[in-house]
Protein backbone atom coordinates (compact mmCIF):
# COMPACT_ATOMS: atom_id res chain seq x y z
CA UNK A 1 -25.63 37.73 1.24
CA UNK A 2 -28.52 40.40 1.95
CA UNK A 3 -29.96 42.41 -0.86
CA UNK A 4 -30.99 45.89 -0.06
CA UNK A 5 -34.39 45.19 -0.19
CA UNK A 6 -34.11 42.32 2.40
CA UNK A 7 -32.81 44.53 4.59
CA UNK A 8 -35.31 47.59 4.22
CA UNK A 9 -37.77 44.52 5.06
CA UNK A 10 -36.27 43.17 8.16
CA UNK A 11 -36.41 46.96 9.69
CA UNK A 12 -39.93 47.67 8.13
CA UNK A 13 -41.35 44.26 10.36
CA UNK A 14 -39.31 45.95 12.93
CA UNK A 15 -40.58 49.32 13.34
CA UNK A 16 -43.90 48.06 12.77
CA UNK A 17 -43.96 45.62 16.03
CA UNK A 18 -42.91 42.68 14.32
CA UNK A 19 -39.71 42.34 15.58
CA UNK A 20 -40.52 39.38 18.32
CA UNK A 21 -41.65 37.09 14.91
CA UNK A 22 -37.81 37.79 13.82
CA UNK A 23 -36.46 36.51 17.18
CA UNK A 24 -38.59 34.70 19.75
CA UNK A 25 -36.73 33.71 23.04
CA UNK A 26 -37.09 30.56 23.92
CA UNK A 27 -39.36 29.64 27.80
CA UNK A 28 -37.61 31.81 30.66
CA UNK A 29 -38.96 28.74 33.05
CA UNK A 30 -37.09 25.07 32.84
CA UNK A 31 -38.95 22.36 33.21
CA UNK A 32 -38.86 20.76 36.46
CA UNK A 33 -36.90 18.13 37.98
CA UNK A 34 -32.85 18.81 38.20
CA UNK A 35 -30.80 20.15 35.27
CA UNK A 36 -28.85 17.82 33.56
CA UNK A 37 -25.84 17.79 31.16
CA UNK A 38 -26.25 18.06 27.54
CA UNK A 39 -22.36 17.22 26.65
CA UNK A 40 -21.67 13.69 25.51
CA UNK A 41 -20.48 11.06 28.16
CA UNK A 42 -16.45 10.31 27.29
CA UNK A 43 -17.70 6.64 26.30
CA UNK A 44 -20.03 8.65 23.88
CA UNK A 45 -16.96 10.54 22.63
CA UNK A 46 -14.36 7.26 22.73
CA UNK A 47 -16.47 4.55 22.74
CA UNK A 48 -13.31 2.55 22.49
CA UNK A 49 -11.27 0.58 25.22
CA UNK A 50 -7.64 1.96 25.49
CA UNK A 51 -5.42 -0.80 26.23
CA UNK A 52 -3.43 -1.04 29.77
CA UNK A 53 -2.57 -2.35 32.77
CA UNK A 54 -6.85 -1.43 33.90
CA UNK A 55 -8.69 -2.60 31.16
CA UNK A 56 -6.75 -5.51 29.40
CA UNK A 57 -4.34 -7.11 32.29
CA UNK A 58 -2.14 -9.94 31.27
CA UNK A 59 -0.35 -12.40 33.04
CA UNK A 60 2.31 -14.58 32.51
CA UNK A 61 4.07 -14.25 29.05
CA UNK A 62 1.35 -11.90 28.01
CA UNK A 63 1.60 -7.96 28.94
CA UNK A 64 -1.63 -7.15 27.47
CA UNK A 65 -4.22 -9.63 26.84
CA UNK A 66 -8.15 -8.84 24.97
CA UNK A 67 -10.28 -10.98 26.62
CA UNK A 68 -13.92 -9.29 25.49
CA UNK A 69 -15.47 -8.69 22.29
CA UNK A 70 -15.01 -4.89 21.64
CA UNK A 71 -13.09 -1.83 19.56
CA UNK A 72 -9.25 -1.74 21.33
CA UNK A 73 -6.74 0.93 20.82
CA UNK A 74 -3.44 1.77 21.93
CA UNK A 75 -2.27 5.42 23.70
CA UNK A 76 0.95 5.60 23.51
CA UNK A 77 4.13 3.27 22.01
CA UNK A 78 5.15 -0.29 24.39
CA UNK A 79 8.40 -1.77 24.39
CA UNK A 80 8.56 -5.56 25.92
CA UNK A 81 9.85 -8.48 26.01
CA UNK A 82 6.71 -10.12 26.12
CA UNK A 83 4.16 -10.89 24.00
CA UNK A 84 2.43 -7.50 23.62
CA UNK A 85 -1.03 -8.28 22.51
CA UNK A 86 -2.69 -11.24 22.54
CA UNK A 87 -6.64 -11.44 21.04
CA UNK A 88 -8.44 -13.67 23.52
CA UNK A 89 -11.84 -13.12 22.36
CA UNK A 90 -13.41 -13.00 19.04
CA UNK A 91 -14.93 -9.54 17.64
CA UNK A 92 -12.09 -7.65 18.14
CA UNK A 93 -10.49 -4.47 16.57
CA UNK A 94 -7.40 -3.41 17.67
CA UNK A 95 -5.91 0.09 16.64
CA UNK A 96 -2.32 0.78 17.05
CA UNK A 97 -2.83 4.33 16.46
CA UNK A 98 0.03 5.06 14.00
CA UNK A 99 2.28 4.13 17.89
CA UNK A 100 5.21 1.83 17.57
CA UNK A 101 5.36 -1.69 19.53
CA UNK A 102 8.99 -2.53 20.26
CA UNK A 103 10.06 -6.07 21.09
CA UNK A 104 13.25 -7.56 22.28
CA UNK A 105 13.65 -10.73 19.66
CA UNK A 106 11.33 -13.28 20.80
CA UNK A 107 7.79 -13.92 21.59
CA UNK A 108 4.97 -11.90 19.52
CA UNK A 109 3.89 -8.14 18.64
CA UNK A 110 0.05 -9.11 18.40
CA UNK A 111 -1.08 -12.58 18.40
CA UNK A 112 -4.42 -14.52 18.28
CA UNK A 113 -5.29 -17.23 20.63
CA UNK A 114 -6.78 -20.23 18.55
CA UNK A 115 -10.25 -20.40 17.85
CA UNK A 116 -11.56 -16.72 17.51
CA UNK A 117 -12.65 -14.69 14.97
CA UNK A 118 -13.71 -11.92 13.20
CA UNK A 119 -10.19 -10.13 14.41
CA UNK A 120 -9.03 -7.06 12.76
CA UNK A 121 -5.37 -4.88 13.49
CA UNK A 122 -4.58 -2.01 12.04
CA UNK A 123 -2.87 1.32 11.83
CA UNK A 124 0.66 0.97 13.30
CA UNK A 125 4.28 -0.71 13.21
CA UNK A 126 5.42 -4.21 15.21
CA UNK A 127 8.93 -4.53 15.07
CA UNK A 128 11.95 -6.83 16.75
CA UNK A 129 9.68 -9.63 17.93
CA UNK A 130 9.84 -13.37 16.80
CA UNK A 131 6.86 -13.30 14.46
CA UNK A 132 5.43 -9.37 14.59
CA UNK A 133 1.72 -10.15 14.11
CA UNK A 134 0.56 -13.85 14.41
CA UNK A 135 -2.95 -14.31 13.44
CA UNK A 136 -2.69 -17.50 12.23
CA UNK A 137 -4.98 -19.68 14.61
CA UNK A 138 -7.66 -17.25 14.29
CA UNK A 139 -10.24 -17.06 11.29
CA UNK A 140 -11.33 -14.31 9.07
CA UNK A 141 -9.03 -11.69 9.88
CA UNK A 142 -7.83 -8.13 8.84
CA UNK A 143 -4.89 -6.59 8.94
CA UNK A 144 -4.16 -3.23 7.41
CA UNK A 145 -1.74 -0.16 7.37
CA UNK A 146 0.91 -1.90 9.40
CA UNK A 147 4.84 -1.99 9.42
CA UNK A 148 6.27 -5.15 10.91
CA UNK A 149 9.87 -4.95 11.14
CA UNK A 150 13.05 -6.42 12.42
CA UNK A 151 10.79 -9.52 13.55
CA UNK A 152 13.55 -12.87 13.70
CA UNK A 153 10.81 -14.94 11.65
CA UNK A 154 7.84 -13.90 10.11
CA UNK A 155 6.64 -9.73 9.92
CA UNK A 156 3.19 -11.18 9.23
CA UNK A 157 1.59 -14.69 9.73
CA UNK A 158 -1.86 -14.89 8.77
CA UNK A 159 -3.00 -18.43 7.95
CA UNK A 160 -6.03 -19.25 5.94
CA UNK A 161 -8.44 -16.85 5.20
CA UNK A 162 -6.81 -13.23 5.94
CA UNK A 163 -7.14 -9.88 4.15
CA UNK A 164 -3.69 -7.93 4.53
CA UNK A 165 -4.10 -3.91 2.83
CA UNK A 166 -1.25 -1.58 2.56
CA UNK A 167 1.01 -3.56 4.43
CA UNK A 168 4.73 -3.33 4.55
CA UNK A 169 7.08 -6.05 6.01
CA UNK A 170 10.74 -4.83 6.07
CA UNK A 171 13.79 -7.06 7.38
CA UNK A 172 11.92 -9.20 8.77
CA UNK A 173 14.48 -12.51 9.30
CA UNK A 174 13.06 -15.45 7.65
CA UNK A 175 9.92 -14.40 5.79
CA UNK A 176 7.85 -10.96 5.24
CA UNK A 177 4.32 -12.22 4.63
CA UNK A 178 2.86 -15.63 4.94
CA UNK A 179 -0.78 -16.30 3.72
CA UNK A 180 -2.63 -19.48 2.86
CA UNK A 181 -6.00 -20.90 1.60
CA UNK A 182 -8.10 -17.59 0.52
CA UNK A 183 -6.20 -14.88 1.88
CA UNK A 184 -6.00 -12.01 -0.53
CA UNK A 185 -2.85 -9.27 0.03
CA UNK A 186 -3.66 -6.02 -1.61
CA UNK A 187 -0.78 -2.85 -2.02
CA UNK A 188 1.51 -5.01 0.50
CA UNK A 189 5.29 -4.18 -0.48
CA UNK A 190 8.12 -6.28 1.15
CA UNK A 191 11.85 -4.46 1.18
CA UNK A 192 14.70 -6.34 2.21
CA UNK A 193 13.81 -8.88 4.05
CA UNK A 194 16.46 -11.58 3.80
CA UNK A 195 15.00 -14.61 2.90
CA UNK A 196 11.59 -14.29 1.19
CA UNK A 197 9.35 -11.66 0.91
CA UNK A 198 6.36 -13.38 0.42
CA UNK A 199 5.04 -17.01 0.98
CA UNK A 200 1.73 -18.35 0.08
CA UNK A 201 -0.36 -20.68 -0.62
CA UNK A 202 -4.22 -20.47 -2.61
CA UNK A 203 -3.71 -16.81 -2.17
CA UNK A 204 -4.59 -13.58 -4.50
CA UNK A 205 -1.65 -11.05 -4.36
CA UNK A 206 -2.67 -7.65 -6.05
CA UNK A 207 -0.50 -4.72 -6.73
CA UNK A 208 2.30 -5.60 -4.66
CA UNK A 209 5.85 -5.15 -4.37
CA UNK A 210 8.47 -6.97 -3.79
CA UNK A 211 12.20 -5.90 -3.65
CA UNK A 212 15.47 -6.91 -1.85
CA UNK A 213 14.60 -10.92 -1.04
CA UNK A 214 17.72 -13.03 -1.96
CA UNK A 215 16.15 -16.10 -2.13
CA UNK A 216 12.54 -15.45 -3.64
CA UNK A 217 10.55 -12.48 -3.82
CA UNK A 218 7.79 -14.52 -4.08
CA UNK A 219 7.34 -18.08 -3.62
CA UNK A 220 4.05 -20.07 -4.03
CA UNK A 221 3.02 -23.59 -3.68
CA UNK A 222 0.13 -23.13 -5.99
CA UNK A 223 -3.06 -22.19 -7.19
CA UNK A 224 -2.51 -18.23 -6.62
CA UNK A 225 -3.50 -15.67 -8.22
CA UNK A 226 -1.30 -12.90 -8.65
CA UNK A 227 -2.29 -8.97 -10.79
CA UNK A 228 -0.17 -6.25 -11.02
CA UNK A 229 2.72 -6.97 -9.00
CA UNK A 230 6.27 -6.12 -8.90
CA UNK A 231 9.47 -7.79 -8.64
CA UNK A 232 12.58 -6.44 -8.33
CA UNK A 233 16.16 -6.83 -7.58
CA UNK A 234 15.48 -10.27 -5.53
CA UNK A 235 17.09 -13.62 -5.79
CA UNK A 236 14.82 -15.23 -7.75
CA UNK A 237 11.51 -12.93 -8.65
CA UNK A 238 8.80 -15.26 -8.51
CA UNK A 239 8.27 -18.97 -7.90
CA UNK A 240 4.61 -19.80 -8.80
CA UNK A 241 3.31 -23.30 -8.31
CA UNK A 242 0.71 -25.33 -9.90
CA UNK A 243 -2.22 -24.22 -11.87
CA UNK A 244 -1.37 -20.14 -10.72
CA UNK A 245 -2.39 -17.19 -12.90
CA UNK A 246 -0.11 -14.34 -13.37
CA UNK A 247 -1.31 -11.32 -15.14
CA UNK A 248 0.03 -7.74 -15.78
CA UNK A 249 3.40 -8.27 -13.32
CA UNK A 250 7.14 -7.30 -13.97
CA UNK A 251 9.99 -8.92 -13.06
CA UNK A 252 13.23 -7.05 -13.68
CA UNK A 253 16.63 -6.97 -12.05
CA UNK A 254 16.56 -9.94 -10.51
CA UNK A 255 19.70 -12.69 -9.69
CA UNK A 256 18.45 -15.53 -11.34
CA UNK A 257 15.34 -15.85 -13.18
CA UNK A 258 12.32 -13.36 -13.55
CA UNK A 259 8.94 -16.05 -13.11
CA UNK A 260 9.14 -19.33 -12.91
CA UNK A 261 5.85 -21.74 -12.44
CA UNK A 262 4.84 -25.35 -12.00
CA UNK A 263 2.49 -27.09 -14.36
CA UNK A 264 -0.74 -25.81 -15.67
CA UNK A 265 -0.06 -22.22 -14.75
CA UNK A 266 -0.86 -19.34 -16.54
CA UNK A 267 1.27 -16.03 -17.78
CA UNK A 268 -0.53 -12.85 -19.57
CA UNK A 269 0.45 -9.63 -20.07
CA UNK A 270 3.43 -9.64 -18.13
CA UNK A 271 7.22 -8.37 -18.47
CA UNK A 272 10.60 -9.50 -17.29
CA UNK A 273 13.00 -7.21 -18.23
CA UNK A 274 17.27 -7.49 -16.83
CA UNK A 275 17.06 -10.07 -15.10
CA UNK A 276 20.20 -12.53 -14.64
CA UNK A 277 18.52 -16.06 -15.88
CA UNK A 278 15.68 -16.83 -17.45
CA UNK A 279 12.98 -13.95 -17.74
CA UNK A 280 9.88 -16.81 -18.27
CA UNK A 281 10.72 -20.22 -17.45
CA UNK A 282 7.48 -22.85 -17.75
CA UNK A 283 7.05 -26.44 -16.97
CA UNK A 284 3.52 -28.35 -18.84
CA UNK A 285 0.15 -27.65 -19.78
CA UNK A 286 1.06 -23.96 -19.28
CA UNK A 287 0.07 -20.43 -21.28
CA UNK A 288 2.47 -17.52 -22.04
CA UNK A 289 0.72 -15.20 -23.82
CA UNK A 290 1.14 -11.43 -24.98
CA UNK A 291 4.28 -10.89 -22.89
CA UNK A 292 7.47 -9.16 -22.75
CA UNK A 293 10.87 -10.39 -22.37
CA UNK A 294 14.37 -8.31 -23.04
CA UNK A 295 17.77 -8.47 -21.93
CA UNK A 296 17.57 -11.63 -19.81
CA UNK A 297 20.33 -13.99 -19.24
CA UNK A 298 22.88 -11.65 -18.04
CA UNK A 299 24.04 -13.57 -15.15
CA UNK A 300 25.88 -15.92 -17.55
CA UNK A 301 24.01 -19.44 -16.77
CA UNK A 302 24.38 -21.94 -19.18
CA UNK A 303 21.44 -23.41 -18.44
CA UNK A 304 18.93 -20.30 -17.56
CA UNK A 305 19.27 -17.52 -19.64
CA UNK A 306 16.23 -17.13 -22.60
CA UNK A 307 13.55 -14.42 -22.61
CA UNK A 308 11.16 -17.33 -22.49
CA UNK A 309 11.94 -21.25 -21.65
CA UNK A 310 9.90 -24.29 -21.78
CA UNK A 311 11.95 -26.45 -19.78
CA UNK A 312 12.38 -30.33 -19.89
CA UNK A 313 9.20 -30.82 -18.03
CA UNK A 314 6.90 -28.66 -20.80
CA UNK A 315 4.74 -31.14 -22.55
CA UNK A 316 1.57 -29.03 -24.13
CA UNK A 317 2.39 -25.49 -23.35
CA UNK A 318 1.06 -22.96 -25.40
CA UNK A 319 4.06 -20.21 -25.98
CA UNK A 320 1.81 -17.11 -27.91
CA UNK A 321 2.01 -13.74 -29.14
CA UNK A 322 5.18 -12.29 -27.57
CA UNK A 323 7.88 -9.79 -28.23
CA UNK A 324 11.70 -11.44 -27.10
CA UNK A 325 14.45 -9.23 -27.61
CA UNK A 326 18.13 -9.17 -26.46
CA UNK A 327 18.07 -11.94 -24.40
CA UNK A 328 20.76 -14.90 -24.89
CA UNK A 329 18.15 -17.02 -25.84
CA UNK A 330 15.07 -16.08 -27.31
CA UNK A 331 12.48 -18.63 -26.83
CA UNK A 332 13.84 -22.08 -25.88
CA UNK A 333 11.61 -24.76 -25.74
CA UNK A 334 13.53 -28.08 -24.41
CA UNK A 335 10.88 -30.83 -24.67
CA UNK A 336 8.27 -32.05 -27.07
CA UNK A 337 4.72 -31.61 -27.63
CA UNK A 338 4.13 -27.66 -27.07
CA UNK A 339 2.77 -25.18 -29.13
CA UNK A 340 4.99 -21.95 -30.52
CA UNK A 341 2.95 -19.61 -32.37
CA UNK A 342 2.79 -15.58 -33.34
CA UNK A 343 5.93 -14.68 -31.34
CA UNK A 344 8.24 -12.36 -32.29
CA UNK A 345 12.33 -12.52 -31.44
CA UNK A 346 14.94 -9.78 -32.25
CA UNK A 347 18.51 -9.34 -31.51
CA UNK A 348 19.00 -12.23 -28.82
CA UNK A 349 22.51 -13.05 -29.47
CA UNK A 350 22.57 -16.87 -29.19
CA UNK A 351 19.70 -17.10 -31.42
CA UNK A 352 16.57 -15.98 -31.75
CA UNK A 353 14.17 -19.35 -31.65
CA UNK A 354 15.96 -22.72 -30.57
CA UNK A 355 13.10 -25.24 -30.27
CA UNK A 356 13.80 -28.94 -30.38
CA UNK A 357 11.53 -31.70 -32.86
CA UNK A 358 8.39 -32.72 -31.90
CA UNK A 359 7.03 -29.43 -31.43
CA UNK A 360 4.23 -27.34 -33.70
CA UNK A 361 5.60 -24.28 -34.43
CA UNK A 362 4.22 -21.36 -36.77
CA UNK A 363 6.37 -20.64 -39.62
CA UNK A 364 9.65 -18.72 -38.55
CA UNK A 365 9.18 -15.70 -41.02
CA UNK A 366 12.68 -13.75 -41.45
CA UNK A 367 12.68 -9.91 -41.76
CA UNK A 368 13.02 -9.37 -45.30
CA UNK A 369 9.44 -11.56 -45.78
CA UNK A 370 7.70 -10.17 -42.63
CA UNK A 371 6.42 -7.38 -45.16
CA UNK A 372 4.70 -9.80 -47.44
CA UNK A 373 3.67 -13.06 -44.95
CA UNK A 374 0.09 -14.05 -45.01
CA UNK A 375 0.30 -16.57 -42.38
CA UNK A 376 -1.59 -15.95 -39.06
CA UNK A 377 0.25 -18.22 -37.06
CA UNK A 378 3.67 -16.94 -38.35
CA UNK A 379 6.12 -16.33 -35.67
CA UNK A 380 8.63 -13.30 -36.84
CA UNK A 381 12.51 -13.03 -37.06
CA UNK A 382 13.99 -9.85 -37.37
């Protein structure tokens, strides 16, 4: 903003010649040779390839097929009975554009020919095929802000090595998500789909959720990773296998049981809260520590309903500082040799701790002596 005195400047320099310092116009003669544009080229302004019939021609059971290294992106919404995209070269982004590719029950949305790499997809919804995106053949792949849907098998496979961001798979036949060796799935959430939601293998799942799966919400063969997730109103919530780590996840409203894992698996920090069988059930050399479990076993089972269970398999499982209430059965451990220590079990209406011999367990401290116990490794009654 101009200040008086600014302005009783500009018109001083003015009256007193000075004007032409104020505003110099430019040289009244061009330089020679012919004028040329100064606007961007449209290659400059979309350096992208749109896809079509011009640029990326298929052929045979392929509508559109990539077959150079380059940024791809889609103008408008395809409906086929083909395969719509298949990657045919490696370096290869493909942007759907927030449009919709519609197929008719078989083939695939977006698929990668085996062998390349470095593919990313992104920004759109693949629906109604066999698998919607396969990139399974191709390594170290992206694929982000997608919607596969109504696919007859898998919404998303991805193989080995895939990162898969704020994904959702919905209905999708057989399975929502399948990821193995290294793939990491970040904000992914899985509705409905009516087999599994997600299946992997040596993955990391973060933040995800997982709802509406009859049979699992998750199911892993083992070594994954899994932080912050969700599970709810599935079959069975999770199914981790061997030597997994499961952190700061809920399991709640689910048919059967809330987590379940294989031997030498790992449990912190989680809850599983409503859920028809067992909230926890462990098998050996496992950890379940600082966790939550209430109201579990309301299916009925007679054989899976305790806030936490180490079943006949446990053998050196380390069942620590958690809070059981109104389950069934509060902690059950079924087999010998496991450790039960600083837990604390209220109102389960079978009974609060049933643990068979052979195992070291704290001293079961009753609620009129919880006031008064010295013992660090007490586990509480109340």
């Amino acid at each position: 903003m101009f200040r008086s005195s600014d302005v009783r400047r500009v018109i001083s320099l003015a009256l007193l010649g000075g004007w032409p310092l104020l505003a110099r116009a430019g040289d009244l003669n061009p330089p020679p040779g012919p004028i040329t544009s100064t606007m961007k080229t449209l290659s400059q302004v979309e350096p992208r390839t749109p896809i079509g019939a011009d640029t990326t021609p298929g052929g045979g059971s392929v509508l559109y097929r990539i077959t150079q290294p380059g940024s791809y992106y889609l103008t408008g919404n395809i409906s086929t009975n083909l395969t719509a995209v298949e990657i045919a070269a490696s370096h290869v982004t493909l942007d759907l554009m927030g449009f919709d590719i519609a197929g008719a029950g078989a083939s695939d949305g977006v698929r990668a020919a085996e062998g390349v790499e470095n593919i990313v997809v992104r920004n759109g919804t693949v629906r109604n095929f066999g698998d919607g995106i396969d990139l399974s053949d191709a390594t170290n792949k992206r694929i982000e802000n997608v919607t596969a849907a109504g696919n007859a098998s898998f919404g998303i496979t991805a193989g080995s090595g895939a990162s898969i961001v704020n994904c959702t798979l919905r209905n999708n036949s057989f399975i929502g998500v399948m990821a193995q060796g290294g793939a990491i799935l970040t904000n992914c959430t899985a509705i409905d789909n009516p087999n599994i939601g997600f299946f992997v293998d040596g993955a990391v799942v973060n933040g995800c959720l997982v709802t509406g799966s009859p049979n699992f919400g998750i199911f892993s063969f083992g070594e994954s990773t899994f932080s912050g997730c969700s599970l709810i109103g599935n079959g069975q919530g999770m199914f981790a296998g061997t030597r997994s780590v499961i952190s700061n996840c809920t399991a709640s409203s689910n048919d059967l049981d809330g987590i379940v894992t294989s031997a030498g698996s790992t449990i912190i920090g989680c809850t599983a809260a409503g859920n028809g069988g067992d909230g926890f059930e462990v098998a050996g050399d496992c950890v379940v520590l600082n966790s939550n479990a209430s109201g579990n076993g309301t299916a009925g089972l007679t054989s899976s309903r305790a806030g936490i269970r180490v079943n006949s398999l446990g053998e050196r499982t380390r069942i620590d500082g958690n809070n059981i209430t109104g389950n069934v059965t509060g902690i059950e451990i079924q087999s010998a040799g496991n450790l039960v220590v600083r837990n604390s079990a209220s109102g389960n209406s079978m009974a609060n701790f049933m643990i068979v011999v052979g195992n070291t367990v704290g001293p079961i401290v009753n609620a009129g002596n919880i006031g008064t116990s010295d013992r660090p490794h007490a586990n509480y009654d109340y």
